[in-house]
Protein backbone atom coordinates (compact mmCIF):
# COMPACT_ATOMS: atom_id res chain seq x y z
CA UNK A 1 0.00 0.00 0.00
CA UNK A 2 1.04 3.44 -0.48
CA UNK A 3 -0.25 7.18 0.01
CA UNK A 4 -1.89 9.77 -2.01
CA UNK A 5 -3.84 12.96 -1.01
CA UNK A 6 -7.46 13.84 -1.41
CA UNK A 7 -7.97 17.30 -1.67
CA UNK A 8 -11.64 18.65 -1.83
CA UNK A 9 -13.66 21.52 -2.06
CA UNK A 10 -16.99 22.73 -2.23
CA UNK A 11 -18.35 25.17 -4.91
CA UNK A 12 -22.00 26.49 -5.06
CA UNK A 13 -21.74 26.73 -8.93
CA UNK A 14 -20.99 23.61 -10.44
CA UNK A 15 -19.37 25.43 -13.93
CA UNK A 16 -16.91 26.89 -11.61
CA UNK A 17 -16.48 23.32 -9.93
CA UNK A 18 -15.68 21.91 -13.58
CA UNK A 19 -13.33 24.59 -14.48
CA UNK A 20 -11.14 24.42 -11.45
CA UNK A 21 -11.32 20.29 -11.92
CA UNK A 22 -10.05 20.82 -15.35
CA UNK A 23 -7.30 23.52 -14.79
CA UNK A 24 -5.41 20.89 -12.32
CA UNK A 25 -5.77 18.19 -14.94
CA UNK A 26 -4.38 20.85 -17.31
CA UNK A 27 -1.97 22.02 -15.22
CA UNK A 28 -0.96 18.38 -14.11
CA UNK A 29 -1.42 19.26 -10.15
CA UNK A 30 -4.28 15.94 -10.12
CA UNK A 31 -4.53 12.46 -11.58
CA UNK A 32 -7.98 12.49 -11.61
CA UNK A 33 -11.42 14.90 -10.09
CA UNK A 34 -14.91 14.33 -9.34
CA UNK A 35 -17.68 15.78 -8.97
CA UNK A 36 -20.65 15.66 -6.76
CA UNK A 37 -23.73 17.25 -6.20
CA UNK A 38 -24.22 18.16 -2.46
CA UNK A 39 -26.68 19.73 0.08
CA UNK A 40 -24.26 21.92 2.57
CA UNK A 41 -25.80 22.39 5.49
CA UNK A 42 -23.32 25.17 7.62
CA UNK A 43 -23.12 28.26 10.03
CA UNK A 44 -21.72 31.66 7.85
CA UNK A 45 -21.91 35.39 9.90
CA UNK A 46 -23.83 33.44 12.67
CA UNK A 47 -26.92 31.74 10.07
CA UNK A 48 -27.38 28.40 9.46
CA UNK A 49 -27.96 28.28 6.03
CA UNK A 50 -28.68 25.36 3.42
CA UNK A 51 -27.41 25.60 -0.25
CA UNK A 52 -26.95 23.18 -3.25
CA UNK A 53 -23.24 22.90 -3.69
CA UNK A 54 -20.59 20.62 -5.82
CA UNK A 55 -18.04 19.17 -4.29
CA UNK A 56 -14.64 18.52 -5.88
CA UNK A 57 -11.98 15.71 -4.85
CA UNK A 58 -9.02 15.73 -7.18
CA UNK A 59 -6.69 12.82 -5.87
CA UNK A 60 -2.79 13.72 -6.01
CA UNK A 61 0.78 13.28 -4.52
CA UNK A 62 1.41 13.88 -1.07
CA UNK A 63 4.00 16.33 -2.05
CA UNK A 64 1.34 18.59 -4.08
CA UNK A 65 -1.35 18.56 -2.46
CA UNK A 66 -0.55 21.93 -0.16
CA UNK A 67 -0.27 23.08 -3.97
CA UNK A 68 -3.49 21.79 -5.34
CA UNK A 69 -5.31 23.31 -2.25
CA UNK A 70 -3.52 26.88 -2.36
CA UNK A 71 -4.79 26.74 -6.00
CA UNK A 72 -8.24 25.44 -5.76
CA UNK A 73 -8.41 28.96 -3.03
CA UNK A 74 -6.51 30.79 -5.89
CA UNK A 75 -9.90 30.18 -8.38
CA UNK A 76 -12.18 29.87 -5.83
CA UNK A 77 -15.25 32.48 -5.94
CA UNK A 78 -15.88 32.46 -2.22
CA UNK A 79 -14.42 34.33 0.32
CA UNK A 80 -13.54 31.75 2.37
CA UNK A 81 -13.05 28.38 0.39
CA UNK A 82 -13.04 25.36 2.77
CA UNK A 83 -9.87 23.02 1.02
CA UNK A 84 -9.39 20.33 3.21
CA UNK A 85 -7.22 17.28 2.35
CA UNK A 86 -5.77 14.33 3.41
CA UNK A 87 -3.35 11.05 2.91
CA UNK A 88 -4.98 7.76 1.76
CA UNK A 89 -3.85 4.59 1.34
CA UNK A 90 -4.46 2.92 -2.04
CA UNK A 91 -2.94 -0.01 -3.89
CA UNK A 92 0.79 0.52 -4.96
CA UNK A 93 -0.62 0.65 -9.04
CA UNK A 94 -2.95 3.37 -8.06
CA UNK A 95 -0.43 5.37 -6.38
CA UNK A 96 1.87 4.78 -9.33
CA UNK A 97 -1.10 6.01 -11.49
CA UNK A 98 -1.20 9.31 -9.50
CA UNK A 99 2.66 9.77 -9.54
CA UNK A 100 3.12 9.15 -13.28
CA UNK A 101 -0.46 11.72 -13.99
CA UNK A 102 1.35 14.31 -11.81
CA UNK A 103 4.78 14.07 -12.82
């Protein structure tokens, strides 16, 4: 088994969602993206509020995922973009999959 990184993010327009999956397949930051349609349910300014969102996960390297996050918040339309990510373990041929997609 090895390690890759999830990194995901939530957008409340899913063109934007696609874009910013397709720039870091363009710019070679992710292997791979997806993307789901979501109810959010969250406290902003004190309101909870409930909105249709899209979530992206773009699996990558451990060593760029700080990268694909800082540039997922780079394209990001809201003012405060939630990027959160994390190490997985896959199968070594996935993680070779990742590595050779990023590289």
């Amino acid at each position: 088994m090895s390690d890759i990184a999830i990194v995901q993010a939530t957008f409340g327009d899913p063109a934007e969602a696609a874009l910013v999956a397709r720039k870091l397949l363009e710019e070679k930051l992710a292997a791979c993206t997806s993307l789901m349609p979501v109810t959010s349910v969250y406290r902003w300014q004190d309101v909870v509020e409930e909105a249709a969102e899209t979530v992206l996960t773009a699996k990558t390297t451990l060593d760029l995922a700080t990268q694909v996050a800082a540039r997922i918040a780079q394209l990001h339309s809201y003012d405060l973009p939630v990027v959160e990510r994390w190490a997985v373990a896959v199968d070594d041929a996935v993680a070779s999959w990742v590595r050779d997609s990023t590289g």
